[in-house]
Each structure stands twice: as structure tokens, then as C-alpha cells.
Protein backbone atom coordinates (compact mmCIF):
# COMPACT_ATOMS: atom_id res chain seq x y z
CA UNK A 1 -12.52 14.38 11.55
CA UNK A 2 -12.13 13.03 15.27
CA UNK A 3 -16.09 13.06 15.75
CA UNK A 4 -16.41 11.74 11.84
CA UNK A 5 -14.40 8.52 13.05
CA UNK A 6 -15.49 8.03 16.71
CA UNK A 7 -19.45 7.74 14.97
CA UNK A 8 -18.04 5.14 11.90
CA UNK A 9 -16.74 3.19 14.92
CA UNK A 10 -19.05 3.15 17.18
CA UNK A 11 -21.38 1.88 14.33
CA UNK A 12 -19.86 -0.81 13.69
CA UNK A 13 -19.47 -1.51 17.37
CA UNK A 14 -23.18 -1.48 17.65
CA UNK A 15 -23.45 -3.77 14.44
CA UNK A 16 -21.23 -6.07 15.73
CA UNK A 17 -23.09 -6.92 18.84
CA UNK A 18 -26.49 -7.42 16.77
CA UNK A 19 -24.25 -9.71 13.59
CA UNK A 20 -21.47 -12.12 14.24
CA UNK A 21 -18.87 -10.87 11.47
CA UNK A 22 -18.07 -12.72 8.48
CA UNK A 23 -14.36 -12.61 6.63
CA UNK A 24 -14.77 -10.67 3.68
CA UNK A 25 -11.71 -10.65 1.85
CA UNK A 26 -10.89 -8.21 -0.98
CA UNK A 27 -9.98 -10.56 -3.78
CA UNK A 28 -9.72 -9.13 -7.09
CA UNK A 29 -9.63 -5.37 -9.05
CA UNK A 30 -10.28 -6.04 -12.99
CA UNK A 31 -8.48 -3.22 -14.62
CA UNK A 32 -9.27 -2.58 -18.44
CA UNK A 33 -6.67 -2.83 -21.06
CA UNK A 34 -6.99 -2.46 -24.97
CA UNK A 35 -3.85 -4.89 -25.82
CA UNK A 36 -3.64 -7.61 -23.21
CA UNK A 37 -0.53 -9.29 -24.54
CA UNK A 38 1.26 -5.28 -23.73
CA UNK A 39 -0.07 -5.24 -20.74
CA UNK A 40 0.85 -9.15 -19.19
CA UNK A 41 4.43 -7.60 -20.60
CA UNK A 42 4.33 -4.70 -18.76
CA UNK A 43 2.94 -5.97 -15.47
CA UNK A 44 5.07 -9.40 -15.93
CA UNK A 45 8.08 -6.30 -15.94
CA UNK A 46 6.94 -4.82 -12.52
CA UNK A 47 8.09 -8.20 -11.41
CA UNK A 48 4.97 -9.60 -10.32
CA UNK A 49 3.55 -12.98 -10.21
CA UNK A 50 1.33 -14.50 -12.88
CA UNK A 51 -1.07 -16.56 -11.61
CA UNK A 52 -3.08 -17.30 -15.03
CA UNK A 53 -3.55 -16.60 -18.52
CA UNK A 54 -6.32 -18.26 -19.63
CA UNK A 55 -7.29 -18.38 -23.47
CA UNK A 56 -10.25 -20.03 -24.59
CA UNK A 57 -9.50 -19.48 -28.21
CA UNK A 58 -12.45 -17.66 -29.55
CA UNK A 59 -13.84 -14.59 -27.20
CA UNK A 60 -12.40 -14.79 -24.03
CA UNK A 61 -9.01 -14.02 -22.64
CA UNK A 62 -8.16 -13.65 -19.08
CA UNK A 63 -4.86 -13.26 -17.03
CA UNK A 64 -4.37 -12.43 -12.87
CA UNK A 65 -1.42 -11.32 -11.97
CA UNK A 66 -0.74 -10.22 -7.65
CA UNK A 67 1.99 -7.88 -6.90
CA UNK A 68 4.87 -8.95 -4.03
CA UNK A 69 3.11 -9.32 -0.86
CA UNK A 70 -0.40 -8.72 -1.82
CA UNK A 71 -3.18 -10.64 -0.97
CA UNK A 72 -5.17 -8.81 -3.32
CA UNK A 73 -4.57 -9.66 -7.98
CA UNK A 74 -5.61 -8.09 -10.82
CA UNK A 75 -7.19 -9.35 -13.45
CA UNK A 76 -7.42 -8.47 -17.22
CA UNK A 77 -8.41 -9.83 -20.66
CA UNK A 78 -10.98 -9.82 -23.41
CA UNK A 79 -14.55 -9.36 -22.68
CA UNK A 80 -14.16 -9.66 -18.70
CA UNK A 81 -15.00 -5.67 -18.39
CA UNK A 82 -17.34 -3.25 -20.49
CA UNK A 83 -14.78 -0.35 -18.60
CA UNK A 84 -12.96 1.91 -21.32
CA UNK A 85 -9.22 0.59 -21.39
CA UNK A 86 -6.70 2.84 -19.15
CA UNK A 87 -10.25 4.26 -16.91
CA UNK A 88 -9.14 2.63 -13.77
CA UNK A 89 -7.54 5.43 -11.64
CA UNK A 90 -6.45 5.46 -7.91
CA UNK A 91 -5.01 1.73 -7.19
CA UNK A 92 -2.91 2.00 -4.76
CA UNK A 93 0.00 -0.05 -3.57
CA UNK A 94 0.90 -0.03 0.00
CA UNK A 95 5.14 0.34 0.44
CA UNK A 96 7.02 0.84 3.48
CA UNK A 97 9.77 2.88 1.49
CA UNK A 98 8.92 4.77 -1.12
CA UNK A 99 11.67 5.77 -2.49
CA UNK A 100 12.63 1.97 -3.10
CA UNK A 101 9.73 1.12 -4.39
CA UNK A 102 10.09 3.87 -7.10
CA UNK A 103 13.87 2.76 -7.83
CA UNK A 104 12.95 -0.22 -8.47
CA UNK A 105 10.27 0.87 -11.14
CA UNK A 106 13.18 2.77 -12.60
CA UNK A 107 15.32 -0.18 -12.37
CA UNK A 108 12.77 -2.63 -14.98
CA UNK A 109 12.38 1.02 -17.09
CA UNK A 110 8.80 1.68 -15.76
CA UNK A 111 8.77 5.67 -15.89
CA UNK A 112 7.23 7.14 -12.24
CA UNK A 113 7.01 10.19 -11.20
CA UNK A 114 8.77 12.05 -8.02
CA UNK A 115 7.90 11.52 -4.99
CA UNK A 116 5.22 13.83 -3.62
CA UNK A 117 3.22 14.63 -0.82
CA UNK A 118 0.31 16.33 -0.18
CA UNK A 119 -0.29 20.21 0.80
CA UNK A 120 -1.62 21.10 4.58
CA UNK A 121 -5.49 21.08 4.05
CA UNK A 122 -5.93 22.21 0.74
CA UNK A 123 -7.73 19.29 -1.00
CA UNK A 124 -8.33 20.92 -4.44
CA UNK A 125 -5.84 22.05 -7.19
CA UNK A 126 -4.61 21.57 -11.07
CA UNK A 127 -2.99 18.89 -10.20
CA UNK A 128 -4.18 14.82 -11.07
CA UNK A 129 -6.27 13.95 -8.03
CA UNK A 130 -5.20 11.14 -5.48
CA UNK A 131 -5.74 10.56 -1.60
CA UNK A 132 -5.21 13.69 -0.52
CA UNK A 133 -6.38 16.86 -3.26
CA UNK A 134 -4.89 17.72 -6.57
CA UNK A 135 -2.03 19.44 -4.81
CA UNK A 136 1.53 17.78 -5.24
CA UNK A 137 4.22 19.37 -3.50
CA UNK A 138 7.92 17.55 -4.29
CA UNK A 139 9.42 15.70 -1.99
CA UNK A 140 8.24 13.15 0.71
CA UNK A 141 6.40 14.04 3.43
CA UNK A 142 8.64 16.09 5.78
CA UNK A 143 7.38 14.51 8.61
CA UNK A 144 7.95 11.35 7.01
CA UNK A 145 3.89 10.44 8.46
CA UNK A 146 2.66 7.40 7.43
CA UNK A 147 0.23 7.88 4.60
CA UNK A 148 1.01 11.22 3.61
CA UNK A 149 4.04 10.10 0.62
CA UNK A 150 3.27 9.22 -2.70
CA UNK A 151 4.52 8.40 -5.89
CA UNK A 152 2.45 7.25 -9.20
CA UNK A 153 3.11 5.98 -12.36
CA UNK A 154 1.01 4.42 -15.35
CA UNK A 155 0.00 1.39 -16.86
CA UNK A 156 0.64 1.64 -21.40
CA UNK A 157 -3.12 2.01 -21.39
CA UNK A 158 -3.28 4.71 -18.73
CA UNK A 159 -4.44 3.18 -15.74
CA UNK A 160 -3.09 5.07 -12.61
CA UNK A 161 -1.24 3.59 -10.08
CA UNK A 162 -0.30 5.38 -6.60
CA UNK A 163 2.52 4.16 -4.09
CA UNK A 164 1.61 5.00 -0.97
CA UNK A 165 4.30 4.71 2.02
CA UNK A 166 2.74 3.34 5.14
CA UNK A 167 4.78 2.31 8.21
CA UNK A 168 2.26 2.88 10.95
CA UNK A 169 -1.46 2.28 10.66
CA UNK A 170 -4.17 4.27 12.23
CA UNK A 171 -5.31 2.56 15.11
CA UNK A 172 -7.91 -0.20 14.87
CA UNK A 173 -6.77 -0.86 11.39
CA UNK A 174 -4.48 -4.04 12.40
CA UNK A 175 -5.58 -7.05 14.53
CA UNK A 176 -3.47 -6.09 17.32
CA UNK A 177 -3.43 -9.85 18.62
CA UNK A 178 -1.63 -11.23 15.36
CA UNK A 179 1.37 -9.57 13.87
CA UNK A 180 1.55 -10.87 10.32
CA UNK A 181 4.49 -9.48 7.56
CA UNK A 182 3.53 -9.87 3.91
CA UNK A 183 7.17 -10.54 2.89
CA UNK A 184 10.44 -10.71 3.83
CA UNK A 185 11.18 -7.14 2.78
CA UNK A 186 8.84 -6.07 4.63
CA UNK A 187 9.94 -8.11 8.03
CA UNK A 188 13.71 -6.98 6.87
CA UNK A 189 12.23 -3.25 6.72
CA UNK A 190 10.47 -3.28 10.35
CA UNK A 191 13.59 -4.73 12.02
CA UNK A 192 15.63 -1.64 10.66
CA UNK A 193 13.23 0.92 11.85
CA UNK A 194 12.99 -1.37 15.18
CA UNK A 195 16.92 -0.66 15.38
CA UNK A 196 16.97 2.65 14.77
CA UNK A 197 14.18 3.37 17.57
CA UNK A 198 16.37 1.21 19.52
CA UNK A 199 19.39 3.21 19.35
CA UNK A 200 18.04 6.40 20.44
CA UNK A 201 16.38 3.90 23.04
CA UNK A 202 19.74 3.24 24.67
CA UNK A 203 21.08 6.80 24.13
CA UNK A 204 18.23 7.80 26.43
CA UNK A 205 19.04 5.16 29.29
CA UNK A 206 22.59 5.56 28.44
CA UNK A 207 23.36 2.07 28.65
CA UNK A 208 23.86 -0.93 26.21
CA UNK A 209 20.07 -2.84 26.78
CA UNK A 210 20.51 -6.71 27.35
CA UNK A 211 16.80 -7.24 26.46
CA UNK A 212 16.56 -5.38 23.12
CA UNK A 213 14.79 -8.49 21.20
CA UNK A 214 11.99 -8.11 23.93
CA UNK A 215 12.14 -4.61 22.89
CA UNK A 216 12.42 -5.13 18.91
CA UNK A 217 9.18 -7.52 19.50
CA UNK A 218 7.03 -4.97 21.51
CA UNK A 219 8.21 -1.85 19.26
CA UNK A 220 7.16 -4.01 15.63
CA UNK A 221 3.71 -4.69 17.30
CA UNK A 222 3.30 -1.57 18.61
CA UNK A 223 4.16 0.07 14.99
CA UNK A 224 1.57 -2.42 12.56
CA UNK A 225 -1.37 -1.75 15.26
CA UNK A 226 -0.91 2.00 15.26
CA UNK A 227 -0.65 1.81 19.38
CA UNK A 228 1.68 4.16 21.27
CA UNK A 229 5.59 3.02 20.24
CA UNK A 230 8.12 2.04 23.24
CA UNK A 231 10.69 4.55 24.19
């Protein structure tokens, strides 16, 4: 896997040097639906934002909704996909705590199931496939590792959702020179980890530490760009 990843990025090294980049930014995933005013209910009940519904009377019906801090919607409608309704499987939604996420699917009476992770290399199984086999095992991961917790749930026309937890990304997935938060739960969320690294911080100097926002700052960095976290 090591090797795998070294040649993917040293690839795109190479490609970089030959092509100046340009942004590419995932907009939209069209999901296909056989009753669109059920689903705009059911998604408007995950509490996310409508952005349009438009109608043009006849043949054509589309609505976008974008979930809290996403910079990627959805879109669905009549006639904007040929896909069979409830086909679209493994969308994932990105959480920093899973197990809040999944309460509050409980909370607007969205049913979702436990939360799972994944079994030590074994990547087949009877169970429904996701990220990481068909394997579920209960519970989160015990390591609590970033990527490795799960929890899924359904749309009314079957189309699978996945929460994934993710507090630390692998490195080179962040631009470690900007530090950007897609909410305030999120921000909210980092600053409580940040504390709790902090405490066993000053247990480990045995002292109170005067600069602990310097600290806070470098640790949150540290955490989105995957780099090595203060101690």
C-alpha cells in the first residue's frame, strides 16, 4: 500500500511540473428517486439546505439540496437521470463524531444503523459492501482511527448513504498552508479535541502552560493536514 501511494504521488508530481493545475471542484452527485416530492421531504428532514426546486410544469422537475458544511449538493427530479431510482450506493458524508451525527438522524426519525467498523484485512463478506469489505463488526473503531467508523442509513428509495468519521486526514490530503472549517460544529469540535490533547499536554510538563492558544493553533493545523500532532 506504501509503494501503491508513493507511485500515485510521485505521478502527479511529475504531471505537475509538465501542467500548471486547474481547480476542479466536485460540484454536484444526481441521485435517482421515483417520488421527488418524498424525497425533498425526506432530505428537507435531514435538515439540509434547499437550494432549488425548479418546476417547469410539463417534463422537467429538478431540486439541489447541500448538506451542513458541504461544498458539494445533490440534485434530483424528473428526467435529469436515466439511473434506476434508489441505485446510487456509497455517498458518503464526512463527520467528525459519529455517534452525533447518527443521533441526530434518530432525532428527525431517520432510521440508521449502528455504528460499525471494519474487520483487520478481510475485505470480503455477507455483509452490504462500503469502504472497507462487506465485514461490519459493531462498534466504532477501537482505535478510534480516522476513517475506519461508519454508520449508514437509506434514502425511501434506497439510495445508500455512509457516515464516515474523519478527524485526521492522510497526509497531503489538506493544503497545509490554509486551515479552513466547514462550520461552526466543526471549529467547536477541533477546539475540544485541541483541549483534550492539551491536558495530557500539561500533565506531561506538569505545569499549567501560559501559551496554550499558540498550542491549540499549531495542534488544529497539525490535525486537518495529517502532519505529526504536538505533544
Amino acid at each position: 500500500m506504501a509503494n501503491t501511494t508513493y507511485e500515485i504521488q510521485a505521478g502527479a508530481a511529475a504531471s505537475e511540473a509538465i501542467v500548471a493545475k486547474v481547480d476542479m471542484k466536485f460540484e454536484i452527485v444526481v441521485i435517482p428517486v421515483s417520488d421527488v416530492d418524498r424525497a425533498k421531504e425526506f432530505y428537507a428532514r435531514l435538515g439540509w439546505r434547499l437550494d432549488a426546486d425548479y418546476d417547469n410544469g410539463k417534463d422537467f422537475r429538478v431540486i439541489q439540496f447541500t448538506p451542513p458544511g458541504s461544498g458539494c449538493s445533490v440534485i434530483f427530479g424528473k428526467n435529469v437521470t436515466g439511473a434506476a431510482p434508489g441505485s446510487a450506493q456509497g455517498l458518503y458524508l464526512i463527520v467528525d463524531d459519529i455517534e452525533a451525527a447518527r443521533k441526530n438522524l434518530l432525532r428527525h426519525g431517520v432510521e440508521v444503523s449502528e455504528v460499525f467498523h471494519g474487520a483487520a484485512d478481510v475485505y470480503s463478506g455477507p455483509d452490504e459492501p462500503y469502504l472497507f469489505g462487506r465485514i461490519r463488526v459493531n462498534g466504532p473503531d477501537p482505535e478510534h482511527r480516522s476513517y475506519r467508523s461508519f454508520a449508514s442509513f437509506r434514502d425511501p428509495d434506497g439510495n445508500g448513504w455512509l457516515f464516515q468519521e474523519i478527524t485526521t486526514r492522510l497526509p497531503g490530503r489538506i493544503d497545509d498552508t490554509a486551515t479552513t472549517f466547514a462550520s461552526a460544529n466543526d471549529l467547536a469540535s477541533a477546539f475540544r479535541r485541541a483541549e483534550a490533547a492539551h491536558g495530557e499536554h500539561e500533565k506531561r510538563i506538569g505545569q499549567r502552560d501560559a501559551n496554550w492558544a499558540d498550542w491549540y493553533a499549531a495542534y488544529m493545523v497539525a490535525e486537518q493536514s495529517g502532519k505529526e500532532l504536538p505533544q
